[in-house]
Structure formats: C-alpha cells, structure tokens
C-alpha atoms as a PDB file:
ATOM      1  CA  UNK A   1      83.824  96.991 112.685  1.00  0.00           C
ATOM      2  CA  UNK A   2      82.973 100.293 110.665  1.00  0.00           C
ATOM      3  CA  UNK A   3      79.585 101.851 111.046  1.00  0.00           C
ATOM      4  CA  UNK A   4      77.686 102.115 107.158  1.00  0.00           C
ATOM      5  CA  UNK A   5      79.216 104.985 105.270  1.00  0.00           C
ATOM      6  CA  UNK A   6      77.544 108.259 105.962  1.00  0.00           C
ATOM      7  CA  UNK A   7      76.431 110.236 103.071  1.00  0.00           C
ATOM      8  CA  UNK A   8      77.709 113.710 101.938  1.00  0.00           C
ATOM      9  CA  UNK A   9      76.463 116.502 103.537  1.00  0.00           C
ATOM     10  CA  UNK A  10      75.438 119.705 101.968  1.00  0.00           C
ATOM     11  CA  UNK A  11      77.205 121.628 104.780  1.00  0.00           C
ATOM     12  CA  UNK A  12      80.525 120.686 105.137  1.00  0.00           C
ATOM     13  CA  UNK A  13      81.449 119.939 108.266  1.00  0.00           C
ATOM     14  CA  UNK A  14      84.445 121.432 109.443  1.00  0.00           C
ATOM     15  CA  UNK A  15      87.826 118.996 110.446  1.00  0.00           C
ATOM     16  CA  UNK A  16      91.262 118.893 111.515  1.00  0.00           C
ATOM     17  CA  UNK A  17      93.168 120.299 108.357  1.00  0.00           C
ATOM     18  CA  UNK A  18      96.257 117.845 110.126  1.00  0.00           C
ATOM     19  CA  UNK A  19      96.711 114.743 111.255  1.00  0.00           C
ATOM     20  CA  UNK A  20      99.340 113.886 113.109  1.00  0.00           C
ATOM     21  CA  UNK A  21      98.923 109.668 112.806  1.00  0.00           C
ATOM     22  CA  UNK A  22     101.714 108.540 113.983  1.00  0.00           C
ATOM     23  CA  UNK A  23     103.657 106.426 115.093  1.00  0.00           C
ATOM     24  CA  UNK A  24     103.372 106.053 118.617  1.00  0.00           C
ATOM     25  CA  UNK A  25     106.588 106.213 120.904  1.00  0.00           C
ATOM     26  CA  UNK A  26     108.054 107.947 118.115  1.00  0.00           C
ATOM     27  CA  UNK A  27     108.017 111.226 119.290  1.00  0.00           C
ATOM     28  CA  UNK A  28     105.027 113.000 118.320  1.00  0.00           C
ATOM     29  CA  UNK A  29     104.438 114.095 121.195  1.00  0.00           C
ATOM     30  CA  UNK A  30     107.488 116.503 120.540  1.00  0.00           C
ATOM     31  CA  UNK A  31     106.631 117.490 117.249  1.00  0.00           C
ATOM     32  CA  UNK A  32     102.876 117.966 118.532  1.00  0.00           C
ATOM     33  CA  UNK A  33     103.840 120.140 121.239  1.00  0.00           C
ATOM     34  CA  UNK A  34     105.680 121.785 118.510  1.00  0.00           C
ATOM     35  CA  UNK A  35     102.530 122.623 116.314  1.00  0.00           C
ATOM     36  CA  UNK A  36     100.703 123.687 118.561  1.00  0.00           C
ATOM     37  CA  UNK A  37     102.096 126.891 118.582  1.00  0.00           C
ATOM     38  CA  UNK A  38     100.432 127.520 115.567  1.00  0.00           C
ATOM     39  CA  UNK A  39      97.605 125.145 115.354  1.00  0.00           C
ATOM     40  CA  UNK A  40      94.895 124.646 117.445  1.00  0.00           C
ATOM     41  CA  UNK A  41      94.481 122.225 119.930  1.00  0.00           C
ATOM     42  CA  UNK A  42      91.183 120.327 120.575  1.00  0.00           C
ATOM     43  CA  UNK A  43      88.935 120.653 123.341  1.00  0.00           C
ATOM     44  CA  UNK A  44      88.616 118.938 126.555  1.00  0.00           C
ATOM     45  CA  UNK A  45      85.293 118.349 127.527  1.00  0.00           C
ATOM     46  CA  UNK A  46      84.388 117.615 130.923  1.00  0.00           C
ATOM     47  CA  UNK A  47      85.158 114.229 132.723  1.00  0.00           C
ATOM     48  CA  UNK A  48      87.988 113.564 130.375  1.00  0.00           C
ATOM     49  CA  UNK A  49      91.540 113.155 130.422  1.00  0.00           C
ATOM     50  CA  UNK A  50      93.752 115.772 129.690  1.00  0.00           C
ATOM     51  CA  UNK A  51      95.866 114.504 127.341  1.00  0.00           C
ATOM     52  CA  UNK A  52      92.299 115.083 125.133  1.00  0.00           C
ATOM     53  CA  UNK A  53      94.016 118.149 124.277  1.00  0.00           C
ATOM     54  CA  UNK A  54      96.337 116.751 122.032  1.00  0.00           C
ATOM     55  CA  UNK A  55      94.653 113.864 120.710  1.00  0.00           C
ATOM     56  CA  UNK A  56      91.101 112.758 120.554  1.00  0.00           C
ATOM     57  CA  UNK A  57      91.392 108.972 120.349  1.00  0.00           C
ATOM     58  CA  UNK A  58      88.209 109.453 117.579  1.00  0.00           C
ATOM     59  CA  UNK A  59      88.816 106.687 115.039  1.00  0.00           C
ATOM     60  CA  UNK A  60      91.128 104.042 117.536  1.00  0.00           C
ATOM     61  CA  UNK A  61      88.414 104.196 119.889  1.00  0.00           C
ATOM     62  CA  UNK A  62      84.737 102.967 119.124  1.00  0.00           C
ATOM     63  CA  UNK A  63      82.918 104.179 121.573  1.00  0.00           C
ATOM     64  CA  UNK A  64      83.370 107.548 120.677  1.00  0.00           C
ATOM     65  CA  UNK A  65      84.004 106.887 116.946  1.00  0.00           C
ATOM     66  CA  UNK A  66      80.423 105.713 117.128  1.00  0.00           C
ATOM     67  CA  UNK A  67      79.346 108.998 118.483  1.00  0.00           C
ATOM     68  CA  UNK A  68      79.646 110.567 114.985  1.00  0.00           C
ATOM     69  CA  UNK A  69      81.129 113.467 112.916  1.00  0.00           C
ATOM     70  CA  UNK A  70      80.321 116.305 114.957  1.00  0.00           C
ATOM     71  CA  UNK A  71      81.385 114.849 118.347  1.00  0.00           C
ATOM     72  CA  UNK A  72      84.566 114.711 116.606  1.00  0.00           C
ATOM     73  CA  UNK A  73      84.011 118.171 114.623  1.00  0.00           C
ATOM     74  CA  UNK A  74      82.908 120.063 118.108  1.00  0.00           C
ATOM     75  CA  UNK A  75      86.307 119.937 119.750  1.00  0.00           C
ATOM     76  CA  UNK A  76      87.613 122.538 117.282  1.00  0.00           C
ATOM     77  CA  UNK A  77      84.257 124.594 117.605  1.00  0.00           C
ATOM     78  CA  UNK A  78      86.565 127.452 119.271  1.00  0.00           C
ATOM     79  CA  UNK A  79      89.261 127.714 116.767  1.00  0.00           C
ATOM     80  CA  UNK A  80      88.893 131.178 115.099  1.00  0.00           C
ATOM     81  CA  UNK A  81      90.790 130.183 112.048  1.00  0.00           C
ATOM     82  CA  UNK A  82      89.572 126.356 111.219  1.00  0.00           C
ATOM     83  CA  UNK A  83      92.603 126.013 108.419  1.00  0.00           C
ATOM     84  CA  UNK A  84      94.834 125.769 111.535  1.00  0.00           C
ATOM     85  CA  UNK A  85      93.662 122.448 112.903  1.00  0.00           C
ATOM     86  CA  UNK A  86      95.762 119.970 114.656  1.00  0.00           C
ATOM     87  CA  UNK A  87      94.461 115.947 116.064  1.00  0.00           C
ATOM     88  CA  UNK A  88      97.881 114.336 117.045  1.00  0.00           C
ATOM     89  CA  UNK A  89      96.386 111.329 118.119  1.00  0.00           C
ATOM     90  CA  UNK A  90      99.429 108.622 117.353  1.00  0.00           C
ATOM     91  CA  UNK A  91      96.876 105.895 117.279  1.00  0.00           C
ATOM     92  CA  UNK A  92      95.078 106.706 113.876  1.00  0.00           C
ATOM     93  CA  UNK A  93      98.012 104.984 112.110  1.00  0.00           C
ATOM     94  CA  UNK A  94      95.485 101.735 112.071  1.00  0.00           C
ATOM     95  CA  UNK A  95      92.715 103.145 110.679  1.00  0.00           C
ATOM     96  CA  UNK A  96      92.895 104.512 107.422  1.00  0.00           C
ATOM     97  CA  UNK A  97      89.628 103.320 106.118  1.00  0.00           C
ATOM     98  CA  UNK A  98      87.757 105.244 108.869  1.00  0.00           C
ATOM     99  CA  UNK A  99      89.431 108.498 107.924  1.00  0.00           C
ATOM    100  CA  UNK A 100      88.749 108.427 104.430  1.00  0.00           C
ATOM    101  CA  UNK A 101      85.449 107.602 105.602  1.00  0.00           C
ATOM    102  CA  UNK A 102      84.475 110.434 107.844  1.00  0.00           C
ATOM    103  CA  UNK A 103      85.739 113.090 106.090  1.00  0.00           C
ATOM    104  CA  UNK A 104      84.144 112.518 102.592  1.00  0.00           C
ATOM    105  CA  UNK A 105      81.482 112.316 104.776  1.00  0.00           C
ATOM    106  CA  UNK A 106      81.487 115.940 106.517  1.00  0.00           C
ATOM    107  CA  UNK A 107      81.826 117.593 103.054  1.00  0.00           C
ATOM    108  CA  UNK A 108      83.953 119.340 101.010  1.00  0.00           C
ATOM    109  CA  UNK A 109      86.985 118.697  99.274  1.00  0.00           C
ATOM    110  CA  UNK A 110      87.925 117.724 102.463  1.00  0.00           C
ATOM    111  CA  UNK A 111      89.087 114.148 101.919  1.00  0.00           C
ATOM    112  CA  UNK A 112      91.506 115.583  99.240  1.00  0.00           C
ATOM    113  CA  UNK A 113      93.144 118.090 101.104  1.00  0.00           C
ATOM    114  CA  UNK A 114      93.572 116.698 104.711  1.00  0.00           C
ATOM    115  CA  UNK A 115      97.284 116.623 105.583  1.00  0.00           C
ATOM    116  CA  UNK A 116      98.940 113.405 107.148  1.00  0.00           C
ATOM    117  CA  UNK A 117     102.481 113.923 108.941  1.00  0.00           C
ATOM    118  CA  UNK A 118     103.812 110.386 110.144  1.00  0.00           C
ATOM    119  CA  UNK A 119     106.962 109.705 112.198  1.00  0.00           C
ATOM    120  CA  UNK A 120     108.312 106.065 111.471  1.00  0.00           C
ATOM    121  CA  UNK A 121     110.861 104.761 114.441  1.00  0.00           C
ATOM    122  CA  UNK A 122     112.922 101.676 114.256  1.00  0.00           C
ATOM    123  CA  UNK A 123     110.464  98.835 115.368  1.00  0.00           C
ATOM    124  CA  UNK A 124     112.535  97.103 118.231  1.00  0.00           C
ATOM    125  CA  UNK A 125     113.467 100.307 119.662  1.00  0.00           C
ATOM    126  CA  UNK A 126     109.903 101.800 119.202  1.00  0.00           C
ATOM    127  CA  UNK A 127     108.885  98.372 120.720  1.00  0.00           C
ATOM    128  CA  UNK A 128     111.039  99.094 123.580  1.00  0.00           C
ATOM    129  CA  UNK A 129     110.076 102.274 123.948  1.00  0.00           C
ATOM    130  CA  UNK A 130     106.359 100.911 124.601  1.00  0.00           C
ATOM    131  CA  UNK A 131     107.386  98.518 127.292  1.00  0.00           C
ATOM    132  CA  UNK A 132     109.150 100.972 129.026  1.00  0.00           C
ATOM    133  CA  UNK A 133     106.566 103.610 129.266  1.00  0.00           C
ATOM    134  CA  UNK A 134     104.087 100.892 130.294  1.00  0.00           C
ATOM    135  CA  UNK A 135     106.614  99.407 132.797  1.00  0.00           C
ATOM    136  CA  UNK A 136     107.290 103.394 134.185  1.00  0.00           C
ATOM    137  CA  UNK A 137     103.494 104.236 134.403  1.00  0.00           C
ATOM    138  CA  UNK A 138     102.818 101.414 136.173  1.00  0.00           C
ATOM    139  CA  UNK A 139     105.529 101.723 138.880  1.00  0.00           C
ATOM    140  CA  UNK A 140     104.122 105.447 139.294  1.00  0.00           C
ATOM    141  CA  UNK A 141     100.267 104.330 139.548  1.00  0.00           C
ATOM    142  CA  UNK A 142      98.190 102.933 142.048  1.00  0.00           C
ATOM    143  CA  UNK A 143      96.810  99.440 141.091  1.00  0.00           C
ATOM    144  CA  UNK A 144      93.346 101.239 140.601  1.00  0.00           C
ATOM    145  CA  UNK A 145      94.406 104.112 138.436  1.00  0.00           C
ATOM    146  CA  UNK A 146      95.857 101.420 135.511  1.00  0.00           C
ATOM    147  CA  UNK A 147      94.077 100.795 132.626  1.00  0.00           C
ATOM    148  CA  UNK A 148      94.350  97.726 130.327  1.00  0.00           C
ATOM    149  CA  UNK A 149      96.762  99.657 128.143  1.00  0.00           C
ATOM    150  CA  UNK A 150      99.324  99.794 130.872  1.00  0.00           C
ATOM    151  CA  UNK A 151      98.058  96.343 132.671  1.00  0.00           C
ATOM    152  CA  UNK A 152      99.900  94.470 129.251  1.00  0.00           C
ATOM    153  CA  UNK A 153     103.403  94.983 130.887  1.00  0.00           C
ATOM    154  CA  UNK A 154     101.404  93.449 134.518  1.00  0.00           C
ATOM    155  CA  UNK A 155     101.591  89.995 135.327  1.00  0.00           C
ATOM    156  CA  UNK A 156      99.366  87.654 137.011  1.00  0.00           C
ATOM    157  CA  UNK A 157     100.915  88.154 140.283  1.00  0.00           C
ATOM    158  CA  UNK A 158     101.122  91.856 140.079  1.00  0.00           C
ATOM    159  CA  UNK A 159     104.579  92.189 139.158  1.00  0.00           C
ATOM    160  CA  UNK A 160     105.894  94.076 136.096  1.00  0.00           C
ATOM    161  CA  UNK A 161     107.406  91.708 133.287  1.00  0.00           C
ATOM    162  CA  UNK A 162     110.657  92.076 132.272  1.00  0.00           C
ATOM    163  CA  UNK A 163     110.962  93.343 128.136  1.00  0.00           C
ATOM    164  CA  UNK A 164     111.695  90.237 127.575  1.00  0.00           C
ATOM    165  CA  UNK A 165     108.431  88.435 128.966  1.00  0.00           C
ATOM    166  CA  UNK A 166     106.181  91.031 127.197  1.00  0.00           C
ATOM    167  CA  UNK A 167     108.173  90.555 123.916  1.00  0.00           C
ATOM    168  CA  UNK A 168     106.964  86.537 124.176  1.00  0.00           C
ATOM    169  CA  UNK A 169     103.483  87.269 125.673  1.00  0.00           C
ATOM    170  CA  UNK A 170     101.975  90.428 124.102  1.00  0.00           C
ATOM    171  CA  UNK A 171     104.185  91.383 121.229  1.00  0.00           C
ATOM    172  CA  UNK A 172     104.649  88.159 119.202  1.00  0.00           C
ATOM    173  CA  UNK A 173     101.219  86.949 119.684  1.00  0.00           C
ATOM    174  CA  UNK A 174     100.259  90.572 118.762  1.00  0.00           C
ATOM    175  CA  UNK A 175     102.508  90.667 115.532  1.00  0.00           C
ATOM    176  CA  UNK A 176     101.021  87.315 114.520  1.00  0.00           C
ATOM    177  CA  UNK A 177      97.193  88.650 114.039  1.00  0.00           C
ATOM    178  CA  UNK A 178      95.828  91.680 112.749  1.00  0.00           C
ATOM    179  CA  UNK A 179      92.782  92.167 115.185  1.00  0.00           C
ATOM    180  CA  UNK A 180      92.222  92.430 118.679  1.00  0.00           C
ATOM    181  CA  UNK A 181      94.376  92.904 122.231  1.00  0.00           C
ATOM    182  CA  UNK A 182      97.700  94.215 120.997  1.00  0.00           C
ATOM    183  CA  UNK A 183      97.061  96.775 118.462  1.00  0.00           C
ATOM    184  CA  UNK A 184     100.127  98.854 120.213  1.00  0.00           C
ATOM    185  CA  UNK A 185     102.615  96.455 118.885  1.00  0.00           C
ATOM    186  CA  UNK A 186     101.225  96.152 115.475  1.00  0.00           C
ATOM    187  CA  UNK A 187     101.833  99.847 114.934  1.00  0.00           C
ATOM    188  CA  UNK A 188     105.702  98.821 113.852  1.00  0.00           C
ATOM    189  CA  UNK A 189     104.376  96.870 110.850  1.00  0.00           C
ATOM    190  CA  UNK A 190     104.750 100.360 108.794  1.00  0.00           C
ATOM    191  CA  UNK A 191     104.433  98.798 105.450  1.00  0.00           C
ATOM    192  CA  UNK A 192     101.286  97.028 106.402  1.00  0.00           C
ATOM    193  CA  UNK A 193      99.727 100.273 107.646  1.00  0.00           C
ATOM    194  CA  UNK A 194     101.001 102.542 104.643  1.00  0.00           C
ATOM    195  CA  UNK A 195      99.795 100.711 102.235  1.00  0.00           C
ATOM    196  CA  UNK A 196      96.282 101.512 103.306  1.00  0.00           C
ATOM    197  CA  UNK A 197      96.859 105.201 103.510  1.00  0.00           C
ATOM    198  CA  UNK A 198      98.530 105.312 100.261  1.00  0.00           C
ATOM    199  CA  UNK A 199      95.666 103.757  98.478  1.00  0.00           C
ATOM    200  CA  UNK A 200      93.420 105.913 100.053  1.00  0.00           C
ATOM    201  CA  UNK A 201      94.883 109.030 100.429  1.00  0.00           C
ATOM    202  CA  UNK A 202      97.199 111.006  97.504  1.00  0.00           C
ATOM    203  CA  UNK A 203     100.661 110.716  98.041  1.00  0.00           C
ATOM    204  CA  UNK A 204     100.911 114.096  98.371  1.00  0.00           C
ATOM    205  CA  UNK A 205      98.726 114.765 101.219  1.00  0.00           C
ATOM    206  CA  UNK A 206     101.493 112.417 103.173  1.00  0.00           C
ATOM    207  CA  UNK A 207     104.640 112.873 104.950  1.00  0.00           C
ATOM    208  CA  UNK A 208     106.566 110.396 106.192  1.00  0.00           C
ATOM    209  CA  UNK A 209     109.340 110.975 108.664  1.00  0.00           C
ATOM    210  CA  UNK A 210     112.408 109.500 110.023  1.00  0.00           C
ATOM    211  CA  UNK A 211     112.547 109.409 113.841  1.00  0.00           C
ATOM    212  CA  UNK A 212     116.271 109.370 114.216  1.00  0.00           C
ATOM    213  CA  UNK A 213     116.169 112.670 111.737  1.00  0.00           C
ATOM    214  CA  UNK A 214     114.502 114.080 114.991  1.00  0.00           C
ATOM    215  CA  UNK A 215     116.875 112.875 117.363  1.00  0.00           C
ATOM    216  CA  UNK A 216     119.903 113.946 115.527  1.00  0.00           C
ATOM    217  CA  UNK A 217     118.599 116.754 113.490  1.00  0.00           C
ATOM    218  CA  UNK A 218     115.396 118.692 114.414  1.00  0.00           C
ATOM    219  CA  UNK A 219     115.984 121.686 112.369  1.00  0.00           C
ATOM    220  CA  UNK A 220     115.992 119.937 109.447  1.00  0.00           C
ATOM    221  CA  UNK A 221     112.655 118.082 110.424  1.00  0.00           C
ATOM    222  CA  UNK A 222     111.038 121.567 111.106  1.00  0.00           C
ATOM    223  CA  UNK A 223     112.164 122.669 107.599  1.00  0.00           C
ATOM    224  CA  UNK A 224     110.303 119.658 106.114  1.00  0.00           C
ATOM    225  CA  UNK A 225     107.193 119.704 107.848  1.00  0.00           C
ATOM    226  CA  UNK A 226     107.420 123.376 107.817  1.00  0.00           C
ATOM    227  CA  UNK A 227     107.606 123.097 103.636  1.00  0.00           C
ATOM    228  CA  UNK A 228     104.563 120.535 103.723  1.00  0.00           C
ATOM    229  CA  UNK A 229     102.237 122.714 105.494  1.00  0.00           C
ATOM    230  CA  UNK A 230     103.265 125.734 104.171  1.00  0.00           C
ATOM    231  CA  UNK A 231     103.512 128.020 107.068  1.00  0.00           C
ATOM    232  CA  UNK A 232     106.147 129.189 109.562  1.00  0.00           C
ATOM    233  CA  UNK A 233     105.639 127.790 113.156  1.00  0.00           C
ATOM    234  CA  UNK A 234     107.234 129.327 116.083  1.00  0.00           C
ATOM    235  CA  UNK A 235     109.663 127.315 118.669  1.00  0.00           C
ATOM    236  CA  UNK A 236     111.602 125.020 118.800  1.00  0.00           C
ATOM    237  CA  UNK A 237     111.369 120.927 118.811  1.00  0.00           C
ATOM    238  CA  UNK A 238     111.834 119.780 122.566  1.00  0.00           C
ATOM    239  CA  UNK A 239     113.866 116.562 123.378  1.00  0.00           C
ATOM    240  CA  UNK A 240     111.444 113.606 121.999  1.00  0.00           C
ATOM    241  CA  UNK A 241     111.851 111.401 125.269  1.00  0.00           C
ATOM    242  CA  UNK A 242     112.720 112.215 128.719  1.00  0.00           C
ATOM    243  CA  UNK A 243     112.230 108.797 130.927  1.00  0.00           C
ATOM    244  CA  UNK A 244     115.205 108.689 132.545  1.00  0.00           C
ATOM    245  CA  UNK A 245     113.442 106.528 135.013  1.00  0.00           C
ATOM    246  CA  UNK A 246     116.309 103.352 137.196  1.00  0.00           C
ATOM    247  CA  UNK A 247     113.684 100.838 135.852  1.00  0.00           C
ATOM    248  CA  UNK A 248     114.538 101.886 132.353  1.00  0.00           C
ATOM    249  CA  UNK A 249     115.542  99.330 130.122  1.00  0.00           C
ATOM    250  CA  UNK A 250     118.156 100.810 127.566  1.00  0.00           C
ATOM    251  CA  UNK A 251     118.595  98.113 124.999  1.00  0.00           C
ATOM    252  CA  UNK A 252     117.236  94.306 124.645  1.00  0.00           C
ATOM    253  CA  UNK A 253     118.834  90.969 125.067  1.00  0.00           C
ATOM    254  CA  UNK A 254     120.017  89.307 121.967  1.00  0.00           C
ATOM    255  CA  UNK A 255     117.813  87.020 121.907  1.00  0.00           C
ATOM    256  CA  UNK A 256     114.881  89.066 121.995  1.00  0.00           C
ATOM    257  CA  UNK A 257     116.325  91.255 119.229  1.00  0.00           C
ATOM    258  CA  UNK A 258     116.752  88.080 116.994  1.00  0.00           C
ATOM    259  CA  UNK A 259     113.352  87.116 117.877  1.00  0.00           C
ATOM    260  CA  UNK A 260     111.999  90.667 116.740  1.00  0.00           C
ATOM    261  CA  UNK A 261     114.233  91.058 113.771  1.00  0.00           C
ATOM    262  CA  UNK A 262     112.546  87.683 112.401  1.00  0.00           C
ATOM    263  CA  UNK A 263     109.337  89.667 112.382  1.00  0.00           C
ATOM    264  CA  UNK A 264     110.295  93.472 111.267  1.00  0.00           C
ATOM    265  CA  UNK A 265     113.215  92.475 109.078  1.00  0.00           C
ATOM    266  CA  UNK A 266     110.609  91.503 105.949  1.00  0.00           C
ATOM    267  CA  UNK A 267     107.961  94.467 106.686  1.00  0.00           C
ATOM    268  CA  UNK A 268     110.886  97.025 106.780  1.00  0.00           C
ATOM    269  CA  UNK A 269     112.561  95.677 103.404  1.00  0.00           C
ATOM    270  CA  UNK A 270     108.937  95.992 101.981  1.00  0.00           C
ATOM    271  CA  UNK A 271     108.803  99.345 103.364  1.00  0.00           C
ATOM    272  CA  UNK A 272     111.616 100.899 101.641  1.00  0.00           C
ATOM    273  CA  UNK A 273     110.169  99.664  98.268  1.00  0.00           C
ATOM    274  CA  UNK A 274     107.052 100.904  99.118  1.00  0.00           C
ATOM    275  CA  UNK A 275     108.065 104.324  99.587  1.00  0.00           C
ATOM    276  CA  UNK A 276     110.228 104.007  96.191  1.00  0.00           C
ATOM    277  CA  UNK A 277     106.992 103.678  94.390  1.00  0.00           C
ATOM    278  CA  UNK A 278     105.075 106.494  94.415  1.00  0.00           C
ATOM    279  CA  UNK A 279     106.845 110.022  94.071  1.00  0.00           C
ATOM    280  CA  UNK A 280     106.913 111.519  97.616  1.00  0.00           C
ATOM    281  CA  UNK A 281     106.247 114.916  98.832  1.00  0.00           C
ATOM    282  CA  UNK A 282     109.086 116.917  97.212  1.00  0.00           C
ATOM    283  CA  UNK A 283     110.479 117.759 100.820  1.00  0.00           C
ATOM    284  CA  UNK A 284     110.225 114.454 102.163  1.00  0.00           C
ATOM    285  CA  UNK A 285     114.068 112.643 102.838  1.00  0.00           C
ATOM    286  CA  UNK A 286     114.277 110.446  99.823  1.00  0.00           C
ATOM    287  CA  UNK A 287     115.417 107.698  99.757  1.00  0.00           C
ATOM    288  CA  UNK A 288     114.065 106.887 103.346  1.00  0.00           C
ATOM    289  CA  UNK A 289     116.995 106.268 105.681  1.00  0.00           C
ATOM    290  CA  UNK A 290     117.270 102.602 106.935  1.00  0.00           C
ATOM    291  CA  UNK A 291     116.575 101.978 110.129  1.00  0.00           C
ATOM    292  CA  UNK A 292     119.504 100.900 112.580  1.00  0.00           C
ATOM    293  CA  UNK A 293     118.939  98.634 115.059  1.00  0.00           C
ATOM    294  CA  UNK A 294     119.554  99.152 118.942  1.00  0.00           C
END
C-alpha cells in the first residue's frame, strides 16, 4: 500500500542525487563502497543498524516509508555539497512507483534529474547467491539475533535447508505472486521490475549494468558509471563477493536449475527486448550481454 500522493512543496526538499537500486546479491555493495569515495553516505541515527550507512531501507520498508520525506531527506542533512548524494539501498528495485512519488513530492526538478545505476546478475546464480548469504548468516548468529529475512533459509526444526529445499519452499512460491513474504526472490524478474522504472523514469536517468562486466572487467564498469554521473571517483572496485565460507554452495543441482530456468528463461528473453526499445544511456553496454547460466 502507498500513502496518498503528497503535494509539491514550495521548498524543495533536498534528496539523494543517486540511487543505487539494485539488484541485490549483485554486487552493489562493491560498487557502493566504491562511490562513496565521492558521494556521501547517509546518516546513522541512533538505535540503528550500521549498515544504515549505506542504505536506508526508505521505500522497501513501510514503517519508515510512512515516516515521510524529511525522515528520509535528514540523513543527508550533513553533506556539504547535496549534488553528491548516494542511497545504495539494493531493495528499491520493487518500488518504482514510490520513488517517482516522493521526489515530485519534495520539489524541484527533482524527479527529472535523479540518477538510477542498476546491476542485473544472472537470476539462478543471484538466487544462489541469496541462499547462501542467508544460509552463512545464520550459521554465524545466535538463534535470537536472526531476523525473518535470514529465518527463510531456517526450517521448522532449526536446521538450515539445503538450496534445494528453499528453491521449492520460498523461491517458487515467491516467483509465482507478486506480493507478500518473498520479495527477495522476485528481485530476478528484471523485466517485470524495469518496466516500471522505464515508464516512470526517462531512459536517460537509468543505467543498467551487467554483473559479470564487474567480475571480469571493473575498469570498464568504472568508465561507464563514471561517464553517467559525470565525475571522476577515486579507488578502485573491490572484489564483489568474498564468502568463502565450507557451507558454501558453489553451483545447484540440475534439477533445481531446470526448475529455475522454467521461470527466468521467459522474463530474461523479455528483458533483452526490453532494453532494445528505448535508446539507452550512450555509455551503457549495448546490446546487453546474455546472461550465462551457472
């Protein structure tokens, strides 16, 4: 549920001039870490979480979505230079309509020049990559320290599911609706989620990004998002993911590959044709690589 559109304000309201939406487990946390050598992170207000700092969990998360534009607006109210704004929160790749939303609403041209820098990841593996940093976190926390983010991957009995028991559990039942428990999974339905932005949003004002261009070629990456933002950041991109944990699952069974490949197969192939339509950012990889399954 959306709360009624606010109106326009006659002061503009100051907000992240970047958004970093997406897509989780496909390593923005790397190209976050990345930005923030230029940009500024938000702030961390007392009794929360640290990772705060790199993404606000405003418009995936009601309860403070509810809390309105300048609860969102005040964790930048340190920021010297508010054109070099950063929210790398990997779950805003939902919620299109809710951006749009607040920021014609805090003023400005806002709306219209808000930049969007997505990261798109082969669905199984990006899938995988979910289970397993569920599974790890769990094996790491004490019973009372999980959430109901991590306690997906937790079965009745308190023992962790294997990938393939979450794939038939939480993902597929997940996949098959578009509301409620699961919204984690759903994220690999690219097409589904694109669509929205691209209707809302100019093209322009969008990058999309291949994962694997990060894996195998960061330089380039940095050139391209570099080019779209049009500034030089300092650093270099660190190595996307690091869980070299024993309970590590490195690739899934076949049959839980064919299962998932019955699902993605369709959204991807409407994906590529998607992003065929509409002339993309003019440093944006084009055509979009295909993905390659694990």
């Amino acid at each position: 549920m959306i709360p009624a559109k606010e109106a326009p304000r006659k002061k503009t309201i100051p907000l992240p001039t970047v958004q970093l939406i997406g897509a989780q487990k496909a390593g923005t946390s790397a190209v976050a870490d990345w930005l923030f050598g230029k940009f500024y992170r938000p702030q961390v207000f007392e009794s929360e979480p640290s990772y705060y700092s790199k993404e606000v969990h405003y418009f995936d998360n009601y309860s403070r979505y509810e809390q309105g534009i300048e609860f969102y607006a005040s964790r930048w109210q340190n920021a010297s230079d508010r054109s070099f704004t950063l929210d790398a929160t990997p779950d805003t790749l939902p919620f299109a309509e809710r951006v749009r939303s607040v920021y014609e609403a805090a003023g400005g041209n806002q709306a219209d020049t808000v930049k969007m820098i997505l990261i798109l990841r082969e669905p199984i593996s990006r899938e995988l990559s979910l289970y397993n940093h569920l599974a790890f976190e769990c094996h790491c926390l004490d019973i009372r320290e999980r959430t109901a983010w991590h306690n997906q991957v937790v079965k009745d009995d308190g023992s962790i599911m294997s990938f393939d028991d979450f794939v038939r559990s939480k993902s597929i039942p997940a996949l098959s609706k578009l509301e409620g428990p699961g919204r984690s999974t759903r994220h690999g339905l690219y097409e589904l989620h694109l669509r929205s932005w691209f209707k809302l949003f100019e093209r322009k004002q969008i990058l999309v990004l291949s994962y694997d261009e990060l894996k195998h070629d960061p330089t380039n990456m940095q050139e391209r998002i570099q080019s779209f933002l049009g500034c030089k950041i300092p650093g270099a991109l660190s190595r996307s993911n690091s869980n070299n944990s024993k309970y590590k699952v490195k690739s899934p069974s076949t049959e839980t590959k064919q299962i998932l490949s019955n699902i993605f197969d369709l959204s991807n192939e409407n994906l590529y044709q998607l992003l065929k339509k509409d002339p993309a950012p003019i440093m944006e990889q084009t055509p979009f690589p295909r993905f390659l399954k694990p």
